[in-house]
Protein backbone atom coordinates (compact mmCIF):
# COMPACT_ATOMS: atom_id res chain seq x y z
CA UNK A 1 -26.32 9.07 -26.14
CA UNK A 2 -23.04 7.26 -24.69
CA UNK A 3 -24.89 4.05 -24.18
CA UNK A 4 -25.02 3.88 -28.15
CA UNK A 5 -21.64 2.86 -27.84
CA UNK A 6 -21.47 0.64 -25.10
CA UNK A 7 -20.54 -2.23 -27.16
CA UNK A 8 -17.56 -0.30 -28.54
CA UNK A 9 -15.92 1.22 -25.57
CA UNK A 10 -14.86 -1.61 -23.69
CA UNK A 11 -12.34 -2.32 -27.14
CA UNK A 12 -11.82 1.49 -27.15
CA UNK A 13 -10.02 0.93 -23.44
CA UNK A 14 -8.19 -2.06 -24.13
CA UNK A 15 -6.23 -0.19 -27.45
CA UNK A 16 -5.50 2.46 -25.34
CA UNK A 17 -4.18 0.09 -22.73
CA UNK A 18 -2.50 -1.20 -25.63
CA UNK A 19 -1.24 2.12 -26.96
CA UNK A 20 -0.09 3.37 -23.26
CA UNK A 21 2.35 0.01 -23.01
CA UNK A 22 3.64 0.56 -26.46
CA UNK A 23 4.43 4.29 -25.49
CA UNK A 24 5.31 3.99 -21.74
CA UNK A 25 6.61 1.04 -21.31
CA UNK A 26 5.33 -3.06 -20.35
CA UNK A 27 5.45 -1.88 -16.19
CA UNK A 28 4.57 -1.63 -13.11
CA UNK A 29 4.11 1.84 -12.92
CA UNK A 30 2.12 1.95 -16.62
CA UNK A 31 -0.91 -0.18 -15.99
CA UNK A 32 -1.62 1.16 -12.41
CA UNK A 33 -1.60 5.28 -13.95
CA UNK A 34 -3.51 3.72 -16.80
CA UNK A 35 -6.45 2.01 -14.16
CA UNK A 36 -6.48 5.19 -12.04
CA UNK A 37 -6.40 7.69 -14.55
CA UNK A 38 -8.73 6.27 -16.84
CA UNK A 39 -10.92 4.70 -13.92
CA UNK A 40 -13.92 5.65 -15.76
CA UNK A 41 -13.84 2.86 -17.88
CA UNK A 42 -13.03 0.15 -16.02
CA UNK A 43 -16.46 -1.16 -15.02
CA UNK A 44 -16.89 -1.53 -18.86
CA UNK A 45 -18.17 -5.18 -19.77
CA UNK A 46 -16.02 -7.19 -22.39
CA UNK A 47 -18.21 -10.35 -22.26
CA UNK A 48 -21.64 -10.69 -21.40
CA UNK A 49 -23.04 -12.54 -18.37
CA UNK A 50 -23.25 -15.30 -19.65
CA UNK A 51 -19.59 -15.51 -20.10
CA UNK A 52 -18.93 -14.32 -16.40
CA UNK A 53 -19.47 -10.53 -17.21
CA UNK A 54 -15.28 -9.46 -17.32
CA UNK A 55 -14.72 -6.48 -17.18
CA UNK A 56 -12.06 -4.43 -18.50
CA UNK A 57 -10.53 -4.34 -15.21
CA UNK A 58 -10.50 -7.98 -14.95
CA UNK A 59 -8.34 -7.72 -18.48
CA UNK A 60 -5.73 -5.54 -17.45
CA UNK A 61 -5.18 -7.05 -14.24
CA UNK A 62 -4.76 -10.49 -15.44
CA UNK A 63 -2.61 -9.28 -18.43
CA UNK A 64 -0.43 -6.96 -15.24
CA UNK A 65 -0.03 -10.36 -13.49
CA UNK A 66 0.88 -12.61 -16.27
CA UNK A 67 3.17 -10.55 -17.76
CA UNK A 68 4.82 -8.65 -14.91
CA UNK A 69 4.44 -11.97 -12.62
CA UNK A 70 7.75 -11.47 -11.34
CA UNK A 71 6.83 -8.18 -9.77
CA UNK A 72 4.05 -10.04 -8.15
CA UNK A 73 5.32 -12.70 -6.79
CA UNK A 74 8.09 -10.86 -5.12
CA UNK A 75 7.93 -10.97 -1.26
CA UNK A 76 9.85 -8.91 1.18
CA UNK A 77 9.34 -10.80 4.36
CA UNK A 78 10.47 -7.70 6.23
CA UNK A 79 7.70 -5.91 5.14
CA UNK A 80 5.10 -5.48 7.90
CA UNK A 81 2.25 -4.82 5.48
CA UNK A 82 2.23 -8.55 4.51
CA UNK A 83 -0.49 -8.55 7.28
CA UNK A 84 -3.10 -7.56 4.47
CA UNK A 85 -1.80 -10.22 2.44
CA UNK A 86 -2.79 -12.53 4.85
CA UNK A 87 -5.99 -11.56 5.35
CA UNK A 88 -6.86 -11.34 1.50
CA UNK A 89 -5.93 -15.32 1.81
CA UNK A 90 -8.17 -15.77 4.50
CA UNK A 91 -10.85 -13.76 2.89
CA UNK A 92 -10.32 -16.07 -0.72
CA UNK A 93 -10.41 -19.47 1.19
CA UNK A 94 -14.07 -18.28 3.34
CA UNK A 95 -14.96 -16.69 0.01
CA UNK A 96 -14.08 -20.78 -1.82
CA UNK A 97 -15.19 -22.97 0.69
CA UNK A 98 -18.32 -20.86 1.24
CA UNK A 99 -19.36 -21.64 -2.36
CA UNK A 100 -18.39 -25.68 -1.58
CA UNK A 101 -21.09 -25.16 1.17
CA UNK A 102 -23.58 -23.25 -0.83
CA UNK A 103 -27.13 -23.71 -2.42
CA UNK A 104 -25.60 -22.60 -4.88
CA UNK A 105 -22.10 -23.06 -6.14
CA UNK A 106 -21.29 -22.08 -9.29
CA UNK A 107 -21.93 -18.36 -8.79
CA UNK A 108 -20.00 -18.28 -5.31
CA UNK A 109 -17.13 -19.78 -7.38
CA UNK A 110 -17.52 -17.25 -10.25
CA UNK A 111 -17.29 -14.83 -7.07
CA UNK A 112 -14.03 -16.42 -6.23
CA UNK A 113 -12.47 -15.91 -9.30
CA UNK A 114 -13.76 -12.35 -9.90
CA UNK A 115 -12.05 -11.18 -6.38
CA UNK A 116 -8.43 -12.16 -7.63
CA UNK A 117 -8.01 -8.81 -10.19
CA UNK A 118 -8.73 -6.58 -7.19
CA UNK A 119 -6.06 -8.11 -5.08
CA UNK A 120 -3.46 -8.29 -7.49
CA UNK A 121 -4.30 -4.55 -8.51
CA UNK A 122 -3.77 -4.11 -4.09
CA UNK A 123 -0.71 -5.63 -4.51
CA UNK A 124 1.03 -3.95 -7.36
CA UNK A 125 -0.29 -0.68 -5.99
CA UNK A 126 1.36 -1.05 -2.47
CA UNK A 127 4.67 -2.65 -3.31
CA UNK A 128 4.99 0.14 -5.92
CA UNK A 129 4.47 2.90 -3.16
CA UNK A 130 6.97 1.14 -0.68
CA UNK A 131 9.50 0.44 -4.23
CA UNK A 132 9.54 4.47 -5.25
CA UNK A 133 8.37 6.92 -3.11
CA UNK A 134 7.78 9.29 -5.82
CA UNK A 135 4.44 7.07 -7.08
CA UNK A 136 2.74 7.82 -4.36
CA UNK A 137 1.93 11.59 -5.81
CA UNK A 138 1.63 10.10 -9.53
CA UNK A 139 -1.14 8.26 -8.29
CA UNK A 140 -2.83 10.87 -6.44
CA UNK A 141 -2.95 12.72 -9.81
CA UNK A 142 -4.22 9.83 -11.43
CA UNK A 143 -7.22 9.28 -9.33
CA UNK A 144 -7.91 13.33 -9.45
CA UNK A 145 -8.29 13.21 -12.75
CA UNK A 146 -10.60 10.40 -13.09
CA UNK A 147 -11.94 12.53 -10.33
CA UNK A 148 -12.72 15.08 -12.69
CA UNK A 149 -13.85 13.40 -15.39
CA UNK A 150 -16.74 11.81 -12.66
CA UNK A 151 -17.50 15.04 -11.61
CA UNK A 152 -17.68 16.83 -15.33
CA UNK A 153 -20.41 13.76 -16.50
CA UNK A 154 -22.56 14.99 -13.39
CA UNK A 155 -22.80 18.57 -14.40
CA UNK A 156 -23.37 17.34 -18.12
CA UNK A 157 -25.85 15.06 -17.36
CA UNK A 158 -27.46 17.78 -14.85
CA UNK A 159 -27.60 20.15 -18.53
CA UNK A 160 -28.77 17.70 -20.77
CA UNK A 161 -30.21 15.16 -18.63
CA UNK A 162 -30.42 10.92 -18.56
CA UNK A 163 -29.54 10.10 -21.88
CA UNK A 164 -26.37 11.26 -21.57
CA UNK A 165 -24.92 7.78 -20.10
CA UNK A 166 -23.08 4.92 -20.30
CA UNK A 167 -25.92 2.31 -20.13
CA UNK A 168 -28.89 1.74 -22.28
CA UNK A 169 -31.07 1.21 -19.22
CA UNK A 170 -30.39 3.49 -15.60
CA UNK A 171 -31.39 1.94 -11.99
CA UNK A 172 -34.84 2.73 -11.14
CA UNK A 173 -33.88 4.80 -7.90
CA UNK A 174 -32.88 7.36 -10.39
CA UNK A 175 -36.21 8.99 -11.10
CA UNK A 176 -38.85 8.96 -8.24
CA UNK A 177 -42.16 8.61 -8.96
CA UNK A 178 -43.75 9.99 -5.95
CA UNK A 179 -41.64 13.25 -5.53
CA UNK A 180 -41.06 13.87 -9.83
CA UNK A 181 -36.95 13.68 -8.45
CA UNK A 182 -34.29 13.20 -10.99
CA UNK A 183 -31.21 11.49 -9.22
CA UNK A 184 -28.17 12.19 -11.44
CA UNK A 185 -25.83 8.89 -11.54
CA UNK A 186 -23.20 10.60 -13.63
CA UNK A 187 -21.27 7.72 -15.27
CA UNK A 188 -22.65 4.98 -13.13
CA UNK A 189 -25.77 2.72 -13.14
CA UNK A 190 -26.75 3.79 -10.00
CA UNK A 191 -27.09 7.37 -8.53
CA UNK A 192 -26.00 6.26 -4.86
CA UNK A 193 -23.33 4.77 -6.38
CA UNK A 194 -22.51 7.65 -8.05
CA UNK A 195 -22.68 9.75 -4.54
CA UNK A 196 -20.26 7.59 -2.70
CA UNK A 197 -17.62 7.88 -5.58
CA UNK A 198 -18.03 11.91 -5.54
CA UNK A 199 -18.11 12.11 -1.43
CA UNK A 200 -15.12 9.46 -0.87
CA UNK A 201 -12.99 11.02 -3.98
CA UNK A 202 -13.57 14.60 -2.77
CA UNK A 203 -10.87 14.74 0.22
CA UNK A 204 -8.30 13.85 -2.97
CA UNK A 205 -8.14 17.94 -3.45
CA UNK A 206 -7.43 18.83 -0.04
CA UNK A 207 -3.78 17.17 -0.83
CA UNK A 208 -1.85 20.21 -2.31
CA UNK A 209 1.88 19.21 -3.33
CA UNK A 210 4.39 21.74 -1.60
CA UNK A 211 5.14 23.32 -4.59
CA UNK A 212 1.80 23.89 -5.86
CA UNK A 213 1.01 27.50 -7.37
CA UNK A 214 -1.47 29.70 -5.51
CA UNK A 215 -3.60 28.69 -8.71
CA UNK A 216 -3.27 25.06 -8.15
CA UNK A 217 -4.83 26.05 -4.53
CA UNK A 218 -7.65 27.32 -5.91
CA UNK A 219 -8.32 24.97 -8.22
CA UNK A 220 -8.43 22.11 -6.05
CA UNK A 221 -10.56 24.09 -3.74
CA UNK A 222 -13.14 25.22 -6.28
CA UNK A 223 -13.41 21.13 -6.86
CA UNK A 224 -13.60 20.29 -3.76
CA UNK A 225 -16.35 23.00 -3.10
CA UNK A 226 -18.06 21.43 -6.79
CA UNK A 227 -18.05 18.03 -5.44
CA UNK A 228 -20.36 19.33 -2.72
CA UNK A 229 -23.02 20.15 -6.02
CA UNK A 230 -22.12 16.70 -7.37
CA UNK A 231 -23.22 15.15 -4.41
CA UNK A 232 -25.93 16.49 -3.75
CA UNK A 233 -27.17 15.95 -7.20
CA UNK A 234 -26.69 12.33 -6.56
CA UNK A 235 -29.14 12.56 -4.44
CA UNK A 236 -27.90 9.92 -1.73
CA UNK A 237 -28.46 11.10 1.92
CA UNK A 238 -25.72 8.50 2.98
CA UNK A 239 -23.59 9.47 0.81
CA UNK A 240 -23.78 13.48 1.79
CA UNK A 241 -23.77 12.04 5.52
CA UNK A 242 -20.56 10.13 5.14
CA UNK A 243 -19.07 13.49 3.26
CA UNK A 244 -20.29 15.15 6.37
CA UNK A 245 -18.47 12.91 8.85
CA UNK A 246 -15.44 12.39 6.86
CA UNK A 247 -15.47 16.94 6.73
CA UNK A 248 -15.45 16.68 10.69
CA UNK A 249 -12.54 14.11 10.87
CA UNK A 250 -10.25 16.44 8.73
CA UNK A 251 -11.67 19.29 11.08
CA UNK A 252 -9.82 18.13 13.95
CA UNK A 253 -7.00 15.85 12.26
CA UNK A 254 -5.52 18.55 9.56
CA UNK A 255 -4.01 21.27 9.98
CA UNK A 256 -5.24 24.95 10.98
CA UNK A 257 -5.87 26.51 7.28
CA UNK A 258 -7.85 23.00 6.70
CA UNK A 259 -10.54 23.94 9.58
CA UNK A 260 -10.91 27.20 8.26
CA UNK A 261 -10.80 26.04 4.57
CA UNK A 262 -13.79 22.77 6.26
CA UNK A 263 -15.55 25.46 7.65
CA UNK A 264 -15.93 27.15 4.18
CA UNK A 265 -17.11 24.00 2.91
CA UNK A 266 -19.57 23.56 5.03
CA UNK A 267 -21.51 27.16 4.97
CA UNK A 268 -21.18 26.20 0.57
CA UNK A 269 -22.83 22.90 1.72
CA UNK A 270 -25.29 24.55 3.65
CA UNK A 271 -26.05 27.02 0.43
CA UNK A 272 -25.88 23.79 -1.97
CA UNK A 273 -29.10 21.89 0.37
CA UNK A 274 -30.94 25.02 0.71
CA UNK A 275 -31.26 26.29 -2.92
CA UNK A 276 -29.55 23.64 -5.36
CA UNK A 277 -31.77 21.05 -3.77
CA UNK A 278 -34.78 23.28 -3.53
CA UNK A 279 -34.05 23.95 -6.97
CA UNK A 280 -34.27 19.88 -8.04
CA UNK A 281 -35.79 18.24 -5.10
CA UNK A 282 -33.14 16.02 -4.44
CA UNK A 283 -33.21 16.48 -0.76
CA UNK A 284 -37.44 16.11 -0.69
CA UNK A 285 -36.86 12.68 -0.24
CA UNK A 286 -36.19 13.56 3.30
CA UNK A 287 -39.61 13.89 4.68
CA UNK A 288 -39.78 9.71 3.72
CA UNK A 289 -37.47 9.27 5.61
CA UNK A 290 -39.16 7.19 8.51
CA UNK A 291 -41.26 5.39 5.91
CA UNK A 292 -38.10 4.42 4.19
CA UNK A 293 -35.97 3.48 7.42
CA UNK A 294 -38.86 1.41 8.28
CA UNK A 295 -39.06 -0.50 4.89
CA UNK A 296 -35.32 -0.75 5.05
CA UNK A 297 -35.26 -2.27 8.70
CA UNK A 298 -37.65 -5.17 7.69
CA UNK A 299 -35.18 -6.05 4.96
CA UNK A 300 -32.03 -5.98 7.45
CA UNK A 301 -33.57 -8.00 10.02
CA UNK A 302 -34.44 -10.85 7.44
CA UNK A 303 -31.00 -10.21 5.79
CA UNK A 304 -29.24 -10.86 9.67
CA UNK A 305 -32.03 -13.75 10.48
CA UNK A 306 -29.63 -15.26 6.63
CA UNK A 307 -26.82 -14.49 8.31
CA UNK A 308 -27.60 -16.50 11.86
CA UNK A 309 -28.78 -19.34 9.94
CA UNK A 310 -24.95 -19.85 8.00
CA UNK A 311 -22.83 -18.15 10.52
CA UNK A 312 -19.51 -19.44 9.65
CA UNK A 313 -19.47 -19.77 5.79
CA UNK A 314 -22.87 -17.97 4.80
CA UNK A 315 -24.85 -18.60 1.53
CA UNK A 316 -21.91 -18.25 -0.64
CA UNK A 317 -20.21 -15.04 -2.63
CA UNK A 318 -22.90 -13.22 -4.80
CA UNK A 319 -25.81 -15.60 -3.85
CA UNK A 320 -28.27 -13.32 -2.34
CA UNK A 321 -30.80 -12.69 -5.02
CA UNK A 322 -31.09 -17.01 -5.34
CA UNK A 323 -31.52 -17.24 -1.66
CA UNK A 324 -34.49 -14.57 -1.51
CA UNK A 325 -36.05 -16.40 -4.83
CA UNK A 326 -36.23 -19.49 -3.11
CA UNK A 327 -36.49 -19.30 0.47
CA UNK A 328 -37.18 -15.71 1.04
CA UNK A 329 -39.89 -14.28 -1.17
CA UNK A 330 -41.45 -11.14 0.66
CA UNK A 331 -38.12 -9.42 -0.87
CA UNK A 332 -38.82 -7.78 -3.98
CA UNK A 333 -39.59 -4.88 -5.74
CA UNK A 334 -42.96 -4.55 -7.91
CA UNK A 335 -41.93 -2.37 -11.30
CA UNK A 336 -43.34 -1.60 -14.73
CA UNK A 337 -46.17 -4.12 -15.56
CA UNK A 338 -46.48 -5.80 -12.39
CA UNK A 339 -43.06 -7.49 -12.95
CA UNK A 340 -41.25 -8.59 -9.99
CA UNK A 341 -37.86 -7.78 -9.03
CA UNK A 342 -35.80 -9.69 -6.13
CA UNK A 343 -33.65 -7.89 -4.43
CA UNK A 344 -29.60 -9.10 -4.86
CA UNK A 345 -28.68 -7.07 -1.83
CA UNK A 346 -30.53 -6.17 1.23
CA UNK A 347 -30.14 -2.56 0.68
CA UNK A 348 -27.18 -2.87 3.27
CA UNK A 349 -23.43 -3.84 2.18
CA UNK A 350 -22.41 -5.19 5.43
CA UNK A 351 -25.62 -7.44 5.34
CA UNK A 352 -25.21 -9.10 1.73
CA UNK A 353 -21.32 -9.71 2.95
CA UNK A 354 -22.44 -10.78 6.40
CA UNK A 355 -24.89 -12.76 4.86
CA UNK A 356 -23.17 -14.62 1.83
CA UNK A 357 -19.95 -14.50 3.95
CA UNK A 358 -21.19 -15.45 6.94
CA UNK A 359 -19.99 -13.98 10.38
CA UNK A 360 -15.99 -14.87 9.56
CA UNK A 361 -16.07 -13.60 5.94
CA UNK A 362 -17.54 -10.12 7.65
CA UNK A 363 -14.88 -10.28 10.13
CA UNK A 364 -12.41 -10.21 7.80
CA UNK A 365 -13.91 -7.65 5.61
CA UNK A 366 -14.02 -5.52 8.35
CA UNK A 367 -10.28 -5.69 9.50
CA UNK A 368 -9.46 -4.58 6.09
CA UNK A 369 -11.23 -0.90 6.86
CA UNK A 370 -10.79 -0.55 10.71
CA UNK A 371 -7.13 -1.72 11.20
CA UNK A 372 -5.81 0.92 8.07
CA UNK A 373 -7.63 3.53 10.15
CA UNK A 374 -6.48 2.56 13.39
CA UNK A 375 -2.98 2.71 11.77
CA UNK A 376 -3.62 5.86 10.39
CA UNK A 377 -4.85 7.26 13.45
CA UNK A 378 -2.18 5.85 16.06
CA UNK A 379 0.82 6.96 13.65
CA UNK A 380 -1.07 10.62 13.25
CA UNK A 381 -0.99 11.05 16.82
CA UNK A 382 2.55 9.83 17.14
CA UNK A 383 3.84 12.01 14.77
CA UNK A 384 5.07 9.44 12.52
CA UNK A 385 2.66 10.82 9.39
CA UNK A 386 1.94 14.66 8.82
CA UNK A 387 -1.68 15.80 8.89
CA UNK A 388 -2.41 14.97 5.13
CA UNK A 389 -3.32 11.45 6.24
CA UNK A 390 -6.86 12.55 7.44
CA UNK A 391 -7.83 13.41 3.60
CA UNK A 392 -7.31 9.74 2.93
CA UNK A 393 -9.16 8.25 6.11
CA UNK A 394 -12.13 10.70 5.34
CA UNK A 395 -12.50 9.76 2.03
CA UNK A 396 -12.61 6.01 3.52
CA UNK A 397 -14.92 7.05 6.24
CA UNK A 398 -17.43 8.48 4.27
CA UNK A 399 -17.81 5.56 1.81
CA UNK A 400 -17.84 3.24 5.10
CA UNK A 401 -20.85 5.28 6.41
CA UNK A 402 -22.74 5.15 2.91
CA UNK A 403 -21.82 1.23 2.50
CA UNK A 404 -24.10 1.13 5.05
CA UNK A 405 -27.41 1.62 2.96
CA UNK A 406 -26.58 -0.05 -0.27
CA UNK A 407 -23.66 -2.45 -1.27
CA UNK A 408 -21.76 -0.17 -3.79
CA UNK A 409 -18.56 -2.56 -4.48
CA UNK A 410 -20.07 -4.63 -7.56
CA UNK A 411 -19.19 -1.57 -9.26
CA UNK A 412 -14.78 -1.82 -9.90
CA UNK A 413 -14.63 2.45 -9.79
CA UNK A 414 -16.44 2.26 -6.69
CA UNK A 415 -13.54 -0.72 -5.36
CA UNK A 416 -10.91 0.30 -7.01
CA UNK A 417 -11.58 3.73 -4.95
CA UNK A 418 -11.92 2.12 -1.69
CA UNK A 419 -8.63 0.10 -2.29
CA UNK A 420 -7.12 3.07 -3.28
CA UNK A 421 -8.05 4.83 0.38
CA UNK A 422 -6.89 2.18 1.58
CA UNK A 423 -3.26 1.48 0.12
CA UNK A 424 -2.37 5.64 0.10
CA UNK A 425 -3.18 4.99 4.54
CA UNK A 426 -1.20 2.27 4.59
CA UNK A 427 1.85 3.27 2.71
CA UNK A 428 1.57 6.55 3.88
CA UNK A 429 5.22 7.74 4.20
CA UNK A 430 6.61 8.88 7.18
CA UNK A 431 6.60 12.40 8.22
CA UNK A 432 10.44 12.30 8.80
CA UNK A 433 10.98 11.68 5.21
CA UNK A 434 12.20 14.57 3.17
CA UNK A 435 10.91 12.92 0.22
CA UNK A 436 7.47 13.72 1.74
CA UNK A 437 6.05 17.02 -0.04
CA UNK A 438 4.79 19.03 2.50
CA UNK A 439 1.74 21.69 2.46
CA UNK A 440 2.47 24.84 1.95
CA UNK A 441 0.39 27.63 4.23
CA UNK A 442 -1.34 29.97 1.81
C-alpha cells in the first residue's frame, strides 16, 4: 500500500519542512520539533545508492547547519558537556583514518560523511536544552508523538497485515518459514528494528508534566501498557528483554506510584506473552532458541577473530559485508532460488562497530552510552536530578541490551532515538530548579 508511494514521500517531507520554516520560523527550535515530531519520515531516501543513499535527515540537517551555522559554531567553553564533543571528534578521525587504512575506502569515507548530520542534530539538540529550559518538555512531546504514530502503524499493520508499509520489499526475518510467524515491523524494514524503537520509546509516557490532567495520566499509561502489545508483536526477544530490564531500573530508581504503576505493567506483560503471543506465535520462536544462540555464536566469534586482526583502526566504517565477500565466505544467508546473501553485520552491533572500528572506535562508542548513565546515575543518587531521569536511562538501557543481537543504528529513527536518550540524560535539569515540572502523585 504505502510503499506505492515511496518515491513521493521523501518530497512530501521536505515541503513540509519547507512549510514548517515558512510558518514557524528559520530556527533552532523549528527543525529539531520538525525531526522529532515527524521522526517517521526521516529514514526516507532522497537519492538512491548510487548517489550515497541521503536521506531526508541528512537534508535537514545540512540545510540546519548551513543556515543556522552561527548557532552551531557557538562554543561556551564553560560548558562541561563539551566532553561529548570531544569524543564525537575522536570518533570522526578513527571513523576517517580507518577508511585511509581500509580494503576498502570509498565506502568507509561515504561512512564518514554520513555520521556528520547525526552530530550536528546532537549538537543543536543539547545547546538548545542548556539555551531554554522550556525545550526540554517541547521535545518530549515531539518524540511522543512520533511515538504514537510508530505504535498506531503496528496495530494497523497487525489488522490488515504486510502490505501496509513503507517499502516495496520487507526483511526476510519478518515471516518465518518454519513456525508460519508473522513479525510486524510497523514502519520499519526490519521487525527487530521495529521492537527496539517501541521498547526504548516506551519509558517516554512514564514522564507526566506536573500539571497534567488525571486524563493525561491515563492516557500515557494506556500507551505505555499498548507498547507492551507493540512489542511483542515485533516479535524481538531482545528487544522485550531490554524493555524488561529497563522496567526493573525504573522499579527501584522512580518514585513509589512508578513501582506500583511497573508492577501493573508487568502482570499486562505477563497477559500480553501468554495469550497475544499464543494468539500469533510470536513468542514460538523461543523453543529455537539454543539452535539460534548457537548459529549466532559462530558468527560473533568470526566477527571478534575481524576485530583482533585490525585492532586499532578495523576494516573501515560500513565495510563488513566486503570483508565477509572476500575473505570470509561461510557468512551468508541462502534465500529464494538458491541466491546467496552475505551478511553486512554479524547479527551483533557491538561486533560490526568493534569490527569496522576496531578496538578504539568501540571504545569510544561505548563512552558515549556508559558515561551519560553513569552521570545519570551518580547525580540521581546525589539528589541533583528528581526521579524522572530513570525513564530516560531505561529507554537507553533497553535499546543497549537489544543492540546486542542486531546492529539497529543504520536506521536514523532508530539513532535519532538513541541520541535523543542520550541528550534528555545529559541535560537533564537539576532538581533544584523550579523551572523543573515536577510529578504530580495521583
Amino acid at each position: 500500500m504505502l510503499d506505492k508511494l515511496i518515491y513521493i514521500l521523501p518530497g512530501i517531507a521536505l515541503l513540509l519542512f519547507a512549510l514548517n520554516i515558512y510558518f514557524k520560523g528559520n530556527t533552532v527550535q523549528s527543525c529539531l520539533l520538525f525531526i522529532l515530531t515527524l521522526l517517521p519520515l526521516m529514514d526516507l531516501k532522497i537519492t538512491n545508492e548510487a548517489w550515497g543513499g541521503f536521506k531526508v535527515f541528512d537534508a535537514i540537517c545540512i540545510y540546519s547547519v548551513v543556515f543556522l551555522l552561527k548557532d552551531f559554531t557557538t562554543i561556551n567553553r564553560y560548558n562541561p558537556n563539551n566532553f561529548y564533543f570531544l569524543l564525537f571528534v575522536l570518533f570522526a578521525v578513527i571513523v576517517l583514518l580507518g577508511g585511509l587504512a581500509s580494503e576498502f575506502p570509498s565506502r568507509a569515507y561515504l561512512n564518514f560523511f554520513k555520521i556528520m548530520p547525526i552530530f550536528i542534530f546532537a549538537r543543536f539538540f543539547l545547546t538548545e536544552c542548556y539555551k531554554d529550559p522550556h525545550f526540554y518538555l517541547k521535545a518530549i512531546k515531539g518524540l511522543k508523538i512520533a511515538y504514537l504514530i510508530a505504535l498506531s502503524f503496528v496495530l494497523i499493520q497487525w489488522v490488515v497485515g504486510l502490505r501496509f508499509t513503507f517499502y516495496p520489499e520487507l526483511s526476510p526475518n519478518t515471516i518465518d518459514p518454519i513456525f508460519l510467524i508473522t513479525r510486524y515491523p510497523g514502519m520499519f524494514y526490519d521487525s527487530q528494528a521495529s521492537g527496539q524503537y517501541l521498547a526504548m520509546g516506551s519509558f517516554l509516557f512514564l514522564f507526566i508534566e506536573k500539571d497534567a490532567s488525571r486524563k493525561a495520566h491515563i492516557f500515557s499509561y494506556l500507551v505505555f501498557i499498548i507498547a507492551i502489545v507493540g512489542i511483542s508483536m515485533a516479535g524481538s526477544r531482545a528487544a522485550f528483554g531490554g524493555f524488561a530490564l529497563g522496567l526493573i531500573l525504573v522499579f527501584f530508581m522512580a518514585a513509589k506510584q512508578y513501582r506500583i504503576y511497573g508492577l501493573v505493567a508487568v502482570v499486562v506483560g505477563y497477559v500480553v506473552f501468554t495469550f497475544v503471543s499464543v494468539q500469533t506465535g510470536v513468542f514460538d520462536r523461543a523453543k529455537n532458541l539454543s539452535e539460534d544462540f548457537l548459529f549466532r555464536q559462530s558468527i560473533w566469534k568470526e566477527a571478534f577473530e575481524i576485530s583482533k586482526k585490525h585492532p586499532l583502526l578495523g576494516i573501515g566504517s560500513g565495510n563488513y559485508q566486503n570483508y565477509v565477500i572476500r575473505h570470509a565466505q561461510g557468512q551468508y544467508l541462502e534465500v529464494a532460488d538458491g541466491q546467496l546473501v552475505y551478511f553486512d553485520q554479524p547479527e551483533n552491533g557491538y561486533l560490526k562497530i568493534m569490527s569496522e572500528l576496531g578496538f578504539t572506535g568501540f571504545g569510544i562508542f561505548v563512552l558515549f552510552l556508559i558515561v551519560p548513565l553513569v552521570k545519570g546515575f551518580i547525580n540521581y543518587i546525589k539528589g541533583i536530578f528528581d526521579q524522572r531521569i530513570a525513564f530516560f536511562m531505561a529507554g537507553l538501557v533497553s535499546w543497549a541490551v537489544a543492540f546486542n543481537t542486531v546492529y539497529s543504528i543504520y536506521d536514523y529513527r532508530i539513532l535519532i532515538m538513541v541520541v535523543s536518550m542520550i541528550v534528555l540524560i545529559v541535560s537533564y535539569p537539576a532538581y533544584e530548579d523550579d523551572q523543573i515540572p515536577q510529578v504530580k502523585e495521583v
